[in-house]
Protein backbone atom coordinates (compact mmCIF):
# COMPACT_ATOMS: atom_id res chain seq x y z
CA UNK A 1 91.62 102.11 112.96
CA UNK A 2 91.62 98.78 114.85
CA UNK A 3 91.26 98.95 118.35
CA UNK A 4 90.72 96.64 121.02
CA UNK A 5 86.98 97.35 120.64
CA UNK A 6 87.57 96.05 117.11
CA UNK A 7 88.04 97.83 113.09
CA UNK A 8 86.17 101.27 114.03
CA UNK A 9 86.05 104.20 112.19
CA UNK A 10 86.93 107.89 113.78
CA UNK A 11 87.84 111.27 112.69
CA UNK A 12 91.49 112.66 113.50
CA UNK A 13 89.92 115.34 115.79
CA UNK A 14 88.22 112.07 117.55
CA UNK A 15 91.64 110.50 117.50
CA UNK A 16 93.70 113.99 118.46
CA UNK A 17 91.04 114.33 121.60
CA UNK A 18 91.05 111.23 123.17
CA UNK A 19 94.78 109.63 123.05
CA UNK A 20 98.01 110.51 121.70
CA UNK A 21 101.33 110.77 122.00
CA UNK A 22 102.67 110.78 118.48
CA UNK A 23 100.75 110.19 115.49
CA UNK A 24 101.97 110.07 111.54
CA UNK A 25 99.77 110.58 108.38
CA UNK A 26 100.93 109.78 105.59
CA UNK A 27 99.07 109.85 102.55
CA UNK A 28 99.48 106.86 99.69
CA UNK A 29 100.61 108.03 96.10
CA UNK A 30 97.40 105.79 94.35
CA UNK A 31 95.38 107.08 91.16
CA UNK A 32 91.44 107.57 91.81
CA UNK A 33 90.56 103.65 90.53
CA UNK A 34 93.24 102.41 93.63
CA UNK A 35 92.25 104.26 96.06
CA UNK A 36 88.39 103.65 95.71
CA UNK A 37 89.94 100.18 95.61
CA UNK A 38 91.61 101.08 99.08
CA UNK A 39 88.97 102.74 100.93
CA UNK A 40 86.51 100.07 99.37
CA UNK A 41 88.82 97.30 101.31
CA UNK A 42 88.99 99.48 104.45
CA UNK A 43 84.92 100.44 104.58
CA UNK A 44 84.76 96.03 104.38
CA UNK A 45 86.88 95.95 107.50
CA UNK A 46 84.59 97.79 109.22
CA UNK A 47 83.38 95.98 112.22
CA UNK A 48 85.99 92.81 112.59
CA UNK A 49 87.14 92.10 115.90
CA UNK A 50 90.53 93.04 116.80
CA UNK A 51 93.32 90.57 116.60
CA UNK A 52 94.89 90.51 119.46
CA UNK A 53 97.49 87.08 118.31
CA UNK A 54 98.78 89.71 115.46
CA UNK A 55 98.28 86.59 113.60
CA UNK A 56 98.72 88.20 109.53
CA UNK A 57 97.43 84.69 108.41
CA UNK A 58 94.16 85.28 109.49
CA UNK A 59 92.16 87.84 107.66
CA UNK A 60 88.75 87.58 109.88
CA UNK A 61 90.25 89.64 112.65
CA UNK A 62 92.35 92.75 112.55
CA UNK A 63 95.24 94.60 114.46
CA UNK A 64 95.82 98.26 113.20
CA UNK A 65 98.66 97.95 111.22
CA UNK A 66 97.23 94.77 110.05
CA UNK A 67 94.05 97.27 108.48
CA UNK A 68 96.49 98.97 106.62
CA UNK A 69 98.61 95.98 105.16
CA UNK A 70 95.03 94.64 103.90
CA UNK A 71 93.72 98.09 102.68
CA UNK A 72 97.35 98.88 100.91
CA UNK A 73 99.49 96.22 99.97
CA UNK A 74 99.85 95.77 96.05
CA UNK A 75 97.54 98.75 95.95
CA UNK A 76 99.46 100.76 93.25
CA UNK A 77 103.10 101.42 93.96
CA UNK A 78 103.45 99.84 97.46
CA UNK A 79 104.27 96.37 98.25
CA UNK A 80 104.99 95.43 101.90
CA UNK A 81 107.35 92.88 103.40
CA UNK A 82 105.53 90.51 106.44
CA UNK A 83 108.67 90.42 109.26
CA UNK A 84 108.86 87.38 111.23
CA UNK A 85 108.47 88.49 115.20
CA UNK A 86 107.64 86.07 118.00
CA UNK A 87 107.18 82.85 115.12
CA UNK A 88 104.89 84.98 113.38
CA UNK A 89 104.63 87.38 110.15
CA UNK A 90 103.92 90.78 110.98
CA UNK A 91 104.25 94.40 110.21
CA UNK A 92 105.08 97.68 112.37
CA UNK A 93 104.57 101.05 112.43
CA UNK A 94 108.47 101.70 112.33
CA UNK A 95 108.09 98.76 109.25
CA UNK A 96 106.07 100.90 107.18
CA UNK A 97 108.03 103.82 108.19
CA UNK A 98 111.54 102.21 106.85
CA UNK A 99 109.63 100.86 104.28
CA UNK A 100 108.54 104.92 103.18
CA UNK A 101 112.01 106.10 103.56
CA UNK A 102 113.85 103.66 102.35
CA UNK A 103 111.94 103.19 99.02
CA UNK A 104 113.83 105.25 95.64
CA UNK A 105 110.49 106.27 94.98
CA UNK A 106 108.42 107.48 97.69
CA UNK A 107 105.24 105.73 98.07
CA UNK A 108 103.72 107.78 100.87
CA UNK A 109 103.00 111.86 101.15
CA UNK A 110 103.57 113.22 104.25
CA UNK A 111 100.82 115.02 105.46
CA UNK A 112 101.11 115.57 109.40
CA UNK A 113 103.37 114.71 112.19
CA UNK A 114 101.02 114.94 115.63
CA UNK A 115 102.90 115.12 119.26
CA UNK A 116 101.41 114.77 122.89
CA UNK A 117 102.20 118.46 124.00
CA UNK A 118 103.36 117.76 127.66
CA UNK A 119 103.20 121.55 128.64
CA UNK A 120 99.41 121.71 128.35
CA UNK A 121 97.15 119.52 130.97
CA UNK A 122 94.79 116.84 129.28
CA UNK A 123 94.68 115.40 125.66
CA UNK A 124 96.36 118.20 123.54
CA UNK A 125 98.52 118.06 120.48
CA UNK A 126 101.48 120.09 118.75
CA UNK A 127 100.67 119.43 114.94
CA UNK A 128 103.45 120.16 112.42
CA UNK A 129 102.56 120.02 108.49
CA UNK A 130 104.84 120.93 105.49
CA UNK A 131 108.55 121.24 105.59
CA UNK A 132 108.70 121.74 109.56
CA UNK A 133 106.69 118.74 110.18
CA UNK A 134 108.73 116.63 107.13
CA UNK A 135 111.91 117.82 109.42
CA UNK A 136 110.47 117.32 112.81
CA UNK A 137 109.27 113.41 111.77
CA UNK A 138 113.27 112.74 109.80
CA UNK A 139 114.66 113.91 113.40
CA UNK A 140 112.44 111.32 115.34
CA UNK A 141 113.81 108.39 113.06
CA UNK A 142 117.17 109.65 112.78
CA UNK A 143 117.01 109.75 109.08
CA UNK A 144 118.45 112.00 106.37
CA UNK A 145 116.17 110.76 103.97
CA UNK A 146 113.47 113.58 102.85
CA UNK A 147 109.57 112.11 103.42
């Protein structure tokens, strides 16, 4: 993930523990050869500073949807779309999202939809998975479109 301490890799107990309010995995659709391709390019990352200008351009430092853009783009099936914010090319969360549910042939998997659970004090998180969580995460973007 890139952080402000820079590209860093941590498990999604690590990540589920320490901070969240709502977190979505989603798996790419990628045969074996692309995704050792994928993971090869994310393992590389490993260790660049963050990018704090969100400056796509500039491939020494990283934001965290910026690690994913480099690790996934023309990987396989998915091909992303840079959107111009603030007079430079960039790419959201909610981009990738649209760009899942928008796409004829679905180029994520949903695998888990992660929510802060206000009720209990300290880090703790409601996890949905399968069908309720696929249902839970098209409510939250207001979609009809199935993950």
């Amino acid at each position: 993930e890139g952080v402000a301490e820079g590209v860093v890799f941590n498990s999604l107990d690590h990540i589920l523990e320490t901070r969240i309010n709502r977190l979505l995995v989603l798996r790419p659709r990628l045969s074996d050869d692309e995704r050792v391709g994928q993971l090869t390019t994310v393992f590389l990352l490993l260790g660049n500073t963050y990018d704090f200008k969100f400056d796509f351009n500039n491939a020494s430092y990283h934001c965290c949807t910026e690690v994913i853009y480099r690790a996934l783009h023309r990987c396989g099936p998915i091909g992303f779309s840079l959107t111009p914010r603030m007079g430079k090319q960039t790419l959201s969360a909610d981009d990738i999202i649209a760009y899942h549910l928008s796409a004829e042939n679905k180029p994520f998997e949903f695998v888990l939809l992660a929510e802060e659970d206000t009720g209990i004090p300290g880090n703790h998180a409601s996890i949905r998975t399968g069908q309720r969580g696929k249902e839970r995460f098209l409510e939250l973007m207001g979609s009809n479109n199935s993950p």
